[in-house]
Protein backbone atom coordinates (compact mmCIF):
# COMPACT_ATOMS: atom_id res chain seq x y z
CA UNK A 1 17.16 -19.71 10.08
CA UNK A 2 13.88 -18.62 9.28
CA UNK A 3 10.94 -20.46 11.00
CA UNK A 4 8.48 -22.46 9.09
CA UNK A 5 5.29 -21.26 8.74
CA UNK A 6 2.67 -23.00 11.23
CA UNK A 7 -0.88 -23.34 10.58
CA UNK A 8 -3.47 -24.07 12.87
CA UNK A 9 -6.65 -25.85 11.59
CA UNK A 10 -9.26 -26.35 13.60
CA UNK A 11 -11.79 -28.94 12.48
CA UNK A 12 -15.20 -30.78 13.77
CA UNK A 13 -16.02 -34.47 13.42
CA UNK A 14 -17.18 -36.53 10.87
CA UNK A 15 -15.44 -37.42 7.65
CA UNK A 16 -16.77 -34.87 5.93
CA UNK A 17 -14.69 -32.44 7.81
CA UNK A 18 -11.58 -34.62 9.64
CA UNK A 19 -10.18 -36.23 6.21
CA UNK A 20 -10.20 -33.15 3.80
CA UNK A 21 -8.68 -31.31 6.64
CA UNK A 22 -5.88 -33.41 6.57
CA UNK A 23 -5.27 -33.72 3.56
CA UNK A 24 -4.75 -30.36 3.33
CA UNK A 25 -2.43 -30.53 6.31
CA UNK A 26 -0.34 -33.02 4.32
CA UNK A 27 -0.12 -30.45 1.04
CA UNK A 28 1.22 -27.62 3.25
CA UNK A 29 3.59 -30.01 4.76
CA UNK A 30 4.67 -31.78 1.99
CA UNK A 31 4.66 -29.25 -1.35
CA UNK A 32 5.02 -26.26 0.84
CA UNK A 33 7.45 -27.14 3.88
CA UNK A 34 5.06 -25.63 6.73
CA UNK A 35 4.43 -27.09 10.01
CA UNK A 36 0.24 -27.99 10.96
CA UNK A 37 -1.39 -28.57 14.12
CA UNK A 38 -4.91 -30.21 13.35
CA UNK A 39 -7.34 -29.55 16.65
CA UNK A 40 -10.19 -32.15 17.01
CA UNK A 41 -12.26 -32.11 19.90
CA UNK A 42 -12.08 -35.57 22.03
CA UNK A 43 -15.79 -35.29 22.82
CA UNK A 44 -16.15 -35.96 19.22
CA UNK A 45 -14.11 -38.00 18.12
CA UNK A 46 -14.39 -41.76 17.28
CA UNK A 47 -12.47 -44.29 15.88
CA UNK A 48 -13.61 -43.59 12.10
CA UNK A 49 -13.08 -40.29 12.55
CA UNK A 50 -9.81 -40.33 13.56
CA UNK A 51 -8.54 -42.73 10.58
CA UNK A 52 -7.54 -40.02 8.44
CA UNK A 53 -5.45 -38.40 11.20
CA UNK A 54 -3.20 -41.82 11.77
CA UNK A 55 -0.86 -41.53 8.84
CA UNK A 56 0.52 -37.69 8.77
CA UNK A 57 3.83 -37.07 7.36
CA UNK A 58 6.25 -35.43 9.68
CA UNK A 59 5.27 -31.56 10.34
CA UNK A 60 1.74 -32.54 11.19
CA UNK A 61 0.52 -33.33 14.58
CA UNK A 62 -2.85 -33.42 16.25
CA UNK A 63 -3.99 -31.69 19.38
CA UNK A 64 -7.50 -32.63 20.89
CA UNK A 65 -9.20 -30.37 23.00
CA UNK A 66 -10.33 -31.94 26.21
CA UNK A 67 -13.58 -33.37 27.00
CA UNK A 68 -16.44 -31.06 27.91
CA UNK A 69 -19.77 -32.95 29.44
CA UNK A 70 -23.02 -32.25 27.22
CA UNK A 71 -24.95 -34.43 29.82
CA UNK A 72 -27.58 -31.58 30.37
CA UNK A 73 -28.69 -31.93 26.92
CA UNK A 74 -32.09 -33.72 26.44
CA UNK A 75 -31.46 -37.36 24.96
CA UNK A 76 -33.04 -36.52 21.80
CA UNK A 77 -30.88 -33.44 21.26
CA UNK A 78 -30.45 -32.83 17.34
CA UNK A 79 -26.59 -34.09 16.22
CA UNK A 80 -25.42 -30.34 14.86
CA UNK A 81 -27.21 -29.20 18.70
CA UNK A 82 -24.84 -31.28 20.38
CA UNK A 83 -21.93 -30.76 18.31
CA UNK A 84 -22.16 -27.08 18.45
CA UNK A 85 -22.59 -27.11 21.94
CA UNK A 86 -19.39 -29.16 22.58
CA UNK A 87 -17.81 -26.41 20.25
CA UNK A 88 -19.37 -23.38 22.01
CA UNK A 89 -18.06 -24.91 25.75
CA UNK A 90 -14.49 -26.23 24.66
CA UNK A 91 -13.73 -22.14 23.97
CA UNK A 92 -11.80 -21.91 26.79
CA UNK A 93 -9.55 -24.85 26.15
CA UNK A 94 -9.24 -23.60 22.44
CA UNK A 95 -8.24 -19.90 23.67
CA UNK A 96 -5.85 -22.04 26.27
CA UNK A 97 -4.18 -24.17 23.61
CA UNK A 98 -3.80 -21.07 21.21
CA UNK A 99 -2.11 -19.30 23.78
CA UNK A 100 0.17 -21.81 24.72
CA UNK A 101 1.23 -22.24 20.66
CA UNK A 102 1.83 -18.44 20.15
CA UNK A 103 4.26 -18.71 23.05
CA UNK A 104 6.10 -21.35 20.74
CA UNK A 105 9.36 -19.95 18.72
CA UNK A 106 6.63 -20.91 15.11
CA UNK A 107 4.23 -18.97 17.00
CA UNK A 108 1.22 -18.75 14.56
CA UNK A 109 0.99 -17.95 11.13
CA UNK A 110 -2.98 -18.77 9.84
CA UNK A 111 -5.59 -20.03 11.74
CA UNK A 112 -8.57 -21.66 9.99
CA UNK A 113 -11.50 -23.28 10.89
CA UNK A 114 -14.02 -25.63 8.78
CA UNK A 115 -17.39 -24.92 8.68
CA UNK A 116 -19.27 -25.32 11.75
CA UNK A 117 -16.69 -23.71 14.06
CA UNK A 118 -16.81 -20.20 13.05
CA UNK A 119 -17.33 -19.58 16.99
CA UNK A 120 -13.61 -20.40 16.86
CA UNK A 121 -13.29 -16.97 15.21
CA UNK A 122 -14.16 -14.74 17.85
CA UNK A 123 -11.59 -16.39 19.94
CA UNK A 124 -8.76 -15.97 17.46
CA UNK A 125 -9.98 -12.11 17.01
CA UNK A 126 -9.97 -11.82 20.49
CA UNK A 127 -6.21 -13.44 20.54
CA UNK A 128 -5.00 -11.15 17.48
CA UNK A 129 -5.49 -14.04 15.00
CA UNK A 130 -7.16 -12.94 12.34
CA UNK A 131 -8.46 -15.81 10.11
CA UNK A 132 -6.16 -15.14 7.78
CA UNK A 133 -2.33 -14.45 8.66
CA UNK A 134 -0.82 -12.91 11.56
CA UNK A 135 2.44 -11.95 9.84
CA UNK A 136 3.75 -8.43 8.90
CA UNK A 137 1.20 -6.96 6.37
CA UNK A 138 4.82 -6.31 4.59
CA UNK A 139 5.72 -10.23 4.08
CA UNK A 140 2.17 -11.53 2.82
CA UNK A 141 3.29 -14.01 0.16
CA UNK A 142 0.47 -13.35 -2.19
CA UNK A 143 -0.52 -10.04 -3.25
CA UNK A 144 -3.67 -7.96 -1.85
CA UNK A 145 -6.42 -8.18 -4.08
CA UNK A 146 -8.72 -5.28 -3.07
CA UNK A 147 -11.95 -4.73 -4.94
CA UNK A 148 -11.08 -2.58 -7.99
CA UNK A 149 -7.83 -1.79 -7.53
CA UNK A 150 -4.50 -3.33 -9.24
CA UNK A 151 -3.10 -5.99 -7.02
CA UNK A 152 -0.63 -4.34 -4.30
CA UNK A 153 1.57 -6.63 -2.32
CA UNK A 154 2.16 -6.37 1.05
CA UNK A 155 5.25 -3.78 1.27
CA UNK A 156 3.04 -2.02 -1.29
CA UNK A 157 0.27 -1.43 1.89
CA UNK A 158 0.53 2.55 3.06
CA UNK A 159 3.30 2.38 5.69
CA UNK A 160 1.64 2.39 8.96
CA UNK A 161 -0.31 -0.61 8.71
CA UNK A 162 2.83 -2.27 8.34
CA UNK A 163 4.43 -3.42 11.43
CA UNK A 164 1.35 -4.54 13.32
CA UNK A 165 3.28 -3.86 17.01
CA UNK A 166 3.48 -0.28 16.17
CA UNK A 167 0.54 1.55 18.25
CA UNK A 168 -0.01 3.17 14.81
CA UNK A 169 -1.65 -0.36 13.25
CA UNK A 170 -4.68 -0.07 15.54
CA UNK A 171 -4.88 3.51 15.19
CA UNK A 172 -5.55 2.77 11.17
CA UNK A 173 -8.02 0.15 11.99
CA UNK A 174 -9.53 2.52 14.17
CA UNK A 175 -8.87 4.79 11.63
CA UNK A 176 -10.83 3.32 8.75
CA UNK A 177 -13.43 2.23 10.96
CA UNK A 178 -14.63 5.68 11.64
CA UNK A 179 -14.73 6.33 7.92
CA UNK A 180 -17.88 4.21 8.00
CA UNK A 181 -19.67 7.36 9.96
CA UNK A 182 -19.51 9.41 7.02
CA UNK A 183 -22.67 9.80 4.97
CA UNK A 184 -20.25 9.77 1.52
CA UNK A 185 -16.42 10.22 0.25
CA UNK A 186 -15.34 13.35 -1.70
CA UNK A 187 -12.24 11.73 -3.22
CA UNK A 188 -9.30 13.92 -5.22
CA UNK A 189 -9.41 12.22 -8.06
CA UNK A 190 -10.64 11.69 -11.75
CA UNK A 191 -12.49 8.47 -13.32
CA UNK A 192 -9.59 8.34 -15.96
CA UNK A 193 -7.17 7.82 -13.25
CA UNK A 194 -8.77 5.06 -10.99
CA UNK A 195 -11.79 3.88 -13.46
CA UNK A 196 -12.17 0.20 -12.28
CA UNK A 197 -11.84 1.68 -8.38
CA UNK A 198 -14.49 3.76 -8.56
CA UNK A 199 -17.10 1.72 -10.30
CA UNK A 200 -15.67 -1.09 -7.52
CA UNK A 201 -16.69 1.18 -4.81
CA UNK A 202 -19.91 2.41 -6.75
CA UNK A 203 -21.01 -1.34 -6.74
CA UNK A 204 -20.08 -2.25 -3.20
CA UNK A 205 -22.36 1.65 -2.12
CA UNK A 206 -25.15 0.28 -4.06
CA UNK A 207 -24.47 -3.15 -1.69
CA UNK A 208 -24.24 -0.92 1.34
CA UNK A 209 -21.03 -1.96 2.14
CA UNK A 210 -19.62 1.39 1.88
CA UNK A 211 -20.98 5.00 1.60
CA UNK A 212 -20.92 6.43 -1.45
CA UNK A 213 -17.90 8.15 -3.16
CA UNK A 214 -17.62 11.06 -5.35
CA UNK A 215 -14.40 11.29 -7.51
CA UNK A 216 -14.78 15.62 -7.93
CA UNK A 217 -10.89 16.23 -8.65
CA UNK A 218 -8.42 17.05 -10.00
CA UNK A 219 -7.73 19.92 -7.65
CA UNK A 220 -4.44 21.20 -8.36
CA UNK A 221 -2.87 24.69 -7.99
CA UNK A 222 -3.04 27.30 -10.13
CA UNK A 223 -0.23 28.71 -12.02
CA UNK A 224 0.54 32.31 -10.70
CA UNK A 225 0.22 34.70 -13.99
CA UNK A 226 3.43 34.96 -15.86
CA UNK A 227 5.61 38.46 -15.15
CA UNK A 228 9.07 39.15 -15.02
CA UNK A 229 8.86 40.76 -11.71
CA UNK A 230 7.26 37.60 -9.91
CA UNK A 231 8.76 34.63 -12.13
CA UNK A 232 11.17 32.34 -10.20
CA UNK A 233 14.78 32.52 -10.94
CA UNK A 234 14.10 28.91 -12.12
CA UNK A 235 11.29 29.31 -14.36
CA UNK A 236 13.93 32.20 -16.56
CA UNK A 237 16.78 29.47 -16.39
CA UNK A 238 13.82 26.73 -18.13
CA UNK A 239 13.15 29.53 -20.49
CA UNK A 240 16.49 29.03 -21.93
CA UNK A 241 16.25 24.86 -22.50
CA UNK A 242 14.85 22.80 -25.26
CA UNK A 243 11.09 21.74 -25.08
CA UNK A 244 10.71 18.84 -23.46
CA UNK A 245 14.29 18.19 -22.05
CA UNK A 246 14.39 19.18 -18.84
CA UNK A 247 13.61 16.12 -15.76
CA UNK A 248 12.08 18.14 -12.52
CA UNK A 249 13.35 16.01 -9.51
CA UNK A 250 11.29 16.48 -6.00
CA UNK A 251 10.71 14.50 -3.43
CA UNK A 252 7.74 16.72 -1.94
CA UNK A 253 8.28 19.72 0.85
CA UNK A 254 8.13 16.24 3.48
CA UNK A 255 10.57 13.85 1.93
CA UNK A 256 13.89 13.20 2.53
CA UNK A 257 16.99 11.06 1.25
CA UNK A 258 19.73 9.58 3.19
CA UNK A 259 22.23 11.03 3.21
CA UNK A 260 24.04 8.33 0.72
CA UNK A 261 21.05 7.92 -1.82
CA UNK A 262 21.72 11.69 -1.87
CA UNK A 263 25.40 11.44 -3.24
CA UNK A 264 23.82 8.42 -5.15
CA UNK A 265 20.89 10.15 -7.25
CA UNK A 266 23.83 12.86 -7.69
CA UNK A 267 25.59 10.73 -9.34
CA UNK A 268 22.89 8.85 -11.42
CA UNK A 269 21.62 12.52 -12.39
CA UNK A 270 25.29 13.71 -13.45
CA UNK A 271 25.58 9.99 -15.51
CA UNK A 272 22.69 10.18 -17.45
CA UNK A 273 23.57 13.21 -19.12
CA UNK A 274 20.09 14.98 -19.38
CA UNK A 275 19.19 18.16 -18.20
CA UNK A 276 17.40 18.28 -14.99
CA UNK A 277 16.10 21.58 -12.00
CA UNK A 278 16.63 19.85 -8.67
CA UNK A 279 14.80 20.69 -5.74
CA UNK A 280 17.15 19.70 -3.02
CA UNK A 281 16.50 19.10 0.28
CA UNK A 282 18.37 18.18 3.68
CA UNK A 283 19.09 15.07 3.47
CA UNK A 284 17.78 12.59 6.70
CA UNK A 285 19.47 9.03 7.67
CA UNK A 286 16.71 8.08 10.17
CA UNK A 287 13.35 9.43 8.63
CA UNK A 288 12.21 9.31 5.30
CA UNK A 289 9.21 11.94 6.35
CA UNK A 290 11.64 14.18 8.43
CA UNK A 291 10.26 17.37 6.61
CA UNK A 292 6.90 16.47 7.42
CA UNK A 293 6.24 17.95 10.49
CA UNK A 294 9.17 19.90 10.30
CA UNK A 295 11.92 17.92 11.91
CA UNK A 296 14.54 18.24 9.33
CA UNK A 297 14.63 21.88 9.97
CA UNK A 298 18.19 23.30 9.69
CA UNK A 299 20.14 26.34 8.48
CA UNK A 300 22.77 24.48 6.72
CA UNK A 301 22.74 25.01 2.97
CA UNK A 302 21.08 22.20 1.85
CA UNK A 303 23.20 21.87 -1.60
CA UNK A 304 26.36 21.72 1.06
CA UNK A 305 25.35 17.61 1.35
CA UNK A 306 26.09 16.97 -2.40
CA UNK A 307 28.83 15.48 -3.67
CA UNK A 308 32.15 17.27 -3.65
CA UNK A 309 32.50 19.36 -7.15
CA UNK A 310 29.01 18.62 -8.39
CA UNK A 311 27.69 21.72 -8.23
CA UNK A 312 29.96 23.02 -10.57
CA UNK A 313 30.22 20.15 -12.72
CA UNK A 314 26.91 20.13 -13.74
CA UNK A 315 25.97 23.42 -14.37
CA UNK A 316 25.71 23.43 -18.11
CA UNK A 317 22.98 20.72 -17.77
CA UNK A 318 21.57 21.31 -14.55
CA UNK A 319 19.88 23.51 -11.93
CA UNK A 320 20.10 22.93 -7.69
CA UNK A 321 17.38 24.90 -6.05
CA UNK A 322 17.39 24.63 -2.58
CA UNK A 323 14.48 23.48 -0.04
CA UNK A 324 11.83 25.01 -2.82
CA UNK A 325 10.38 25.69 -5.82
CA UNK A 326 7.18 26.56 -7.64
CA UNK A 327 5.98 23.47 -9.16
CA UNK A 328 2.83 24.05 -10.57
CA UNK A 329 4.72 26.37 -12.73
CA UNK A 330 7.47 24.37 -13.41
CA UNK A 331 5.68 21.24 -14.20
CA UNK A 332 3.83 22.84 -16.73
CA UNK A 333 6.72 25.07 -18.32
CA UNK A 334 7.01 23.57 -21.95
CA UNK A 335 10.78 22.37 -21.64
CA UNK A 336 10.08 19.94 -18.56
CA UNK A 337 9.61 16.50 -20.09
CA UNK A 338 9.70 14.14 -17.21
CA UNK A 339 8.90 14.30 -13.01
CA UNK A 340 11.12 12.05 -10.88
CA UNK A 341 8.87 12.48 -7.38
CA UNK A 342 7.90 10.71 -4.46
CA UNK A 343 4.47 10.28 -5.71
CA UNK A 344 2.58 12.13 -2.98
CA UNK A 345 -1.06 12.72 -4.32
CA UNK A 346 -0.89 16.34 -4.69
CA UNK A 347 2.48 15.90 -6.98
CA UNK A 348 0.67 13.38 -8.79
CA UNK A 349 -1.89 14.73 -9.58
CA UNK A 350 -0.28 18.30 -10.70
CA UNK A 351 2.26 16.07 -12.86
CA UNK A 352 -1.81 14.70 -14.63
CA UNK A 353 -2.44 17.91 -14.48
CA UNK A 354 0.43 19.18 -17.19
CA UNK A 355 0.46 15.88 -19.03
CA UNK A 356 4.37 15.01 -17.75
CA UNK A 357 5.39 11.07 -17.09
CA UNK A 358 6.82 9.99 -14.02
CA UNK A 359 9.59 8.42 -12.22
CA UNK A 360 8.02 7.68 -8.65
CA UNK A 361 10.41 7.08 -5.87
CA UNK A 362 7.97 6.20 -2.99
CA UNK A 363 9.40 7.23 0.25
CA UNK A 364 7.05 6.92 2.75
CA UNK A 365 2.77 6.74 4.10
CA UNK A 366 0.95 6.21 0.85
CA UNK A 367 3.37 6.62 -1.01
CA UNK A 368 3.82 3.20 -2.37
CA UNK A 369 0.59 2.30 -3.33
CA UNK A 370 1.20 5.04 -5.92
CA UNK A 371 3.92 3.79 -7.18
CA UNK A 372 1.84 0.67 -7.59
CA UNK A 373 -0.90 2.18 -9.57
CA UNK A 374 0.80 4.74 -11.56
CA UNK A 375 3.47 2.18 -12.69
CA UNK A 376 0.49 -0.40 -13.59
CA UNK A 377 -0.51 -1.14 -17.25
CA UNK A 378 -4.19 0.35 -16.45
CA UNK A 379 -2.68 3.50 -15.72
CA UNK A 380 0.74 3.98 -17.23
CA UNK A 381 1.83 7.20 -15.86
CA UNK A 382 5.09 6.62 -14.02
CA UNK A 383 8.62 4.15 -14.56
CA UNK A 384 9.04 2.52 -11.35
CA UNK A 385 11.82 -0.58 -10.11
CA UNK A 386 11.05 -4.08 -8.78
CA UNK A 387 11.56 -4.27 -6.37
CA UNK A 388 10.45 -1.06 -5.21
CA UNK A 389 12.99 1.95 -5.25
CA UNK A 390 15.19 2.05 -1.96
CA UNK A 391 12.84 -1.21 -0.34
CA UNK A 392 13.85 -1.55 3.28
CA UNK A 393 16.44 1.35 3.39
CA UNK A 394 18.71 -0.15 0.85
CA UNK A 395 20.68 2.16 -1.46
CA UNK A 396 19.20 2.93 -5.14
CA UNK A 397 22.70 2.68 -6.91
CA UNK A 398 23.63 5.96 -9.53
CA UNK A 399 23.46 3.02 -12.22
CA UNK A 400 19.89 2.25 -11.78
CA UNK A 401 19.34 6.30 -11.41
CA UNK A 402 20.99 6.72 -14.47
CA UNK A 403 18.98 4.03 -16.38
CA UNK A 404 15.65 5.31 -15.17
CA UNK A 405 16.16 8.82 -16.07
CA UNK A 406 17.29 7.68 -19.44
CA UNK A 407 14.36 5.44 -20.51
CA UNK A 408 11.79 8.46 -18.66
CA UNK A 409 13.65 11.08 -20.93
CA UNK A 410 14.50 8.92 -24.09
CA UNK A 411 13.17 5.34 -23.57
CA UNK A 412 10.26 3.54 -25.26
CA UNK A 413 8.83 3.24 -21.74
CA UNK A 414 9.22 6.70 -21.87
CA UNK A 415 7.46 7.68 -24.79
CA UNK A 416 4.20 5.45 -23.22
CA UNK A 417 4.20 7.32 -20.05
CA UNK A 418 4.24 11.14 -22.26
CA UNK A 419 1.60 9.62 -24.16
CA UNK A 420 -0.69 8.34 -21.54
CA UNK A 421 0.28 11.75 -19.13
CA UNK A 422 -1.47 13.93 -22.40
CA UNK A 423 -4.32 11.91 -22.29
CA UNK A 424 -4.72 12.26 -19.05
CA UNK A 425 -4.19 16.16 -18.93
CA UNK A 426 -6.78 16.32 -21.65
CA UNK A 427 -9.38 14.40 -19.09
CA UNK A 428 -7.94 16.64 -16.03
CA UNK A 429 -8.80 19.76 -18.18
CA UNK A 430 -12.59 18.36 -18.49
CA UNK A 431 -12.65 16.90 -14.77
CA UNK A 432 -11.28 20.30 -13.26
CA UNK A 433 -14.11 22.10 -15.13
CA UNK A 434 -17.16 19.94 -13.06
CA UNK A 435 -15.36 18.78 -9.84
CA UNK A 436 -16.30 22.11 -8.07
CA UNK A 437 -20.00 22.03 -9.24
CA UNK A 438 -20.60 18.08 -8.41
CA UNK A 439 -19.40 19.35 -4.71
CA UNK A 440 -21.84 22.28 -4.70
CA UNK A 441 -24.46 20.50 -6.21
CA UNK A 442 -24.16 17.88 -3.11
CA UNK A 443 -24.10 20.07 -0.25
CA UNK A 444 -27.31 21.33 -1.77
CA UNK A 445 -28.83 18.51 -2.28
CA UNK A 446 -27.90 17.54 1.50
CA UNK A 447 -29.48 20.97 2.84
CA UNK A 448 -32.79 20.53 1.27
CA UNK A 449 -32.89 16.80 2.87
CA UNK A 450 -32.11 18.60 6.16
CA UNK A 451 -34.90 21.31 5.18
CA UNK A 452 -32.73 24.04 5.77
């Protein structure tokens, strides 16, 4: 069984501070089944203060930090002087008593701290409590509201700053740390795409939060000039299919399926009865990025993985290609009507690029938070399942498949996402005319503040 969730609330004397504190306590005990250890400081406590702390419903208990002497203070010492200072010298019994609760089976969930203890805080950083939560970014029970952006919830994150024991957490922190060096952002992206971001980020520049940030993209590939001589055997087989029937499934030259979801999105493909060109790919039961860096590397035939007489069964409606394919060209050949993808930024924005709705199937990194955005109502771009496509490992089943690619090819969902995709293309076409001129225009602008 699960362990409650255990807050830790540390509060200073008086009233004031002591009673809402526990009433608080009593809330998250009561309406919410967690377990609350209040921390008082004996040095300041008195009787009246401690009233409020005498009737606690079970799940609440009360931990006072031991007496530290404030006998070299002058007589006259201001109250908030002396209180602070018994704050500021009980640290080490604080950082003692924290310790000895994370060692607990509860551990530590939240730590808080009311108003005059925010000395407490450094402590708790120093610990690896922030003042928030110290669970998995992934199990946050309320979603992530950052400024500007649609709310993400925690398995929504990018993947690395999920499991905060992996090494990789504190190289992000690190990571986005550094960003703060840089004199401004030059971000791959258009304002039609991420609006309410960008004017987000513009207000928290002018705050000097953040420096500033350029949105100068879409830059996509360019289609290679149509020829006979040069056009992929895939591009002459779309030649031959209605406008607008034909799904493009990728998953990006780094994804890769299990080997299961691979006989499963088979399956869903061959169910839903609609044409689709396949880009097909070795197939990975361990890493979801295997083709990344390479790993997934082998010289078996990739289309050898599917499921036994597929190949041949679908070959009025479909077309395997294996390991890859030019998609720049195929995305914006006339009979491709939908893009099931992994929703890497470079496929997303190519797929804004030729005006062509989405199914994003987040595997991995980033990833995700795509899937967020392009699925949200501000943006409209891409189907994607709640709870998120293949969450935790688990198998999408050829049903779901099936239903996706239906309401992406044929659904009223469907028909939203083509609409909002050629509204977008028509902005891409206007963005991709200025994006390279706002980035020469800077780096001029920064060499005649350098006087070069």
């Amino acid at each position: 069984m699960a362990q409650a969730a255990h807050v830790v609330m540390l509060t200073s004397s008086g009233a004031g501070h002591v009673l809402p504190v526990s009433e608080l306590a009593k809330r998250l005990a009561v309406r919410h089944g967690f377990t609350v250890t209040i921390v008082t400081y004996a040095s300041l406590s008195t009787p009246g203060h401690s009233s409020p702390l005498a009737s606690l419903p079970p799940g609440v208990s009360v931990a006072a930090l031991p007496e530290v002497s404030i006998s070299d203070l002058p007589a006259d010492a201001h109250l908030v002087t002396r209180i602070l200072t018994v704050i500021n010298r009980a640290l080490p019994q604080l950082r003692d008593l924290l310790r000895s609760l994370l060692g607990l089976p509860a551990g530590i969930t939240a730590f808080m701290t009311d108003m005059l203890c925010p000395a407490a805080l450094a402590v708790s950083k120093e610990m690896g409590l922030p003042g928030t939560t110290t669970c998995e970014c992934r199990d946050l029970p309320e979603p992530v509201m950052l400024p500007g952006c649609v709310p993400l919830h925690g398995a929504d994150l990018v993947e690395p700053v999920q499991n905060r024991s992996d090494p990789v957490y504190e190289l992000m922190v690190d990571l986005g740390l550094n960003y703060l060096l840089a004199e401004g952002f030059i971000v791959n992206t258009m304002d039609a795409l991420e609006h309410e971001t960008l004017v987000a980020f513009q207000e928290l520049s002018d705050k000097g939060v953040y420096p500033p940030a350029y949105a100068v993209g879409p830059f996509t590939r360019r289609r290679c000039p149509d020829s006979d001589e040069v056009k992929h055997s895939c591009l002459r087989w779309l030649d031959n299919q209605p406008d607008g029937s034909v799904l493009y499934v990728s998953f990006g030259s780094g994804g890769a399926l299990s080997t299961e979801q691979t006989a499963e999105l088979a399956a869903g493909l061959e169910a839903s009865e609609q044409r689709f060109l396949w880009v097909v790919h070795h197939p990975n039961d361990k890493d979801s990025s295997a083709g990344y860096l390479g790993t997934a590397t082998t010289d078996d035939d990739p289309l050898s993985y599917l499921p036994e007489g597929f190949v041949e069964r679908t070959k009025g409606t479909g077309l395997l290609v294996p390991l890859w394919a030019p998609q720049v060209e195929i995305l914006n050949h006339v009979a491709v009507g939908g893009f099931m993808s992994h929703g890497g930024w470079n496929s997303t924005l190519e797929s804004v690029a030729a005006g062509v709705p989405m199914v994003a199937w987040p595997l991995y990194a980033e990833q995700r938070m795509n899937a967020v955005m392009l699925s949200s109502d501000r943006v409209g771009l891409a189907l994607w399942e709640r709870p998120p496509l293949g969450k935790d490992g688990a198998i999408v089943p050829r049903e779901e498949v099936a239903a996706l690619v239906g309401e992406l090819m044929e659904g009223e969902k469907g028909a939203m996402a083509r609409k909002k995709a050629d509204h977008l293309r028509d902005e891409a076409e206007i963005a991709q005319d200025r994006a390279l001129a706002v980035v020469a225009g800077m780096v001029s602008l920064h060499r005649k503040s350098h006087g070069d």
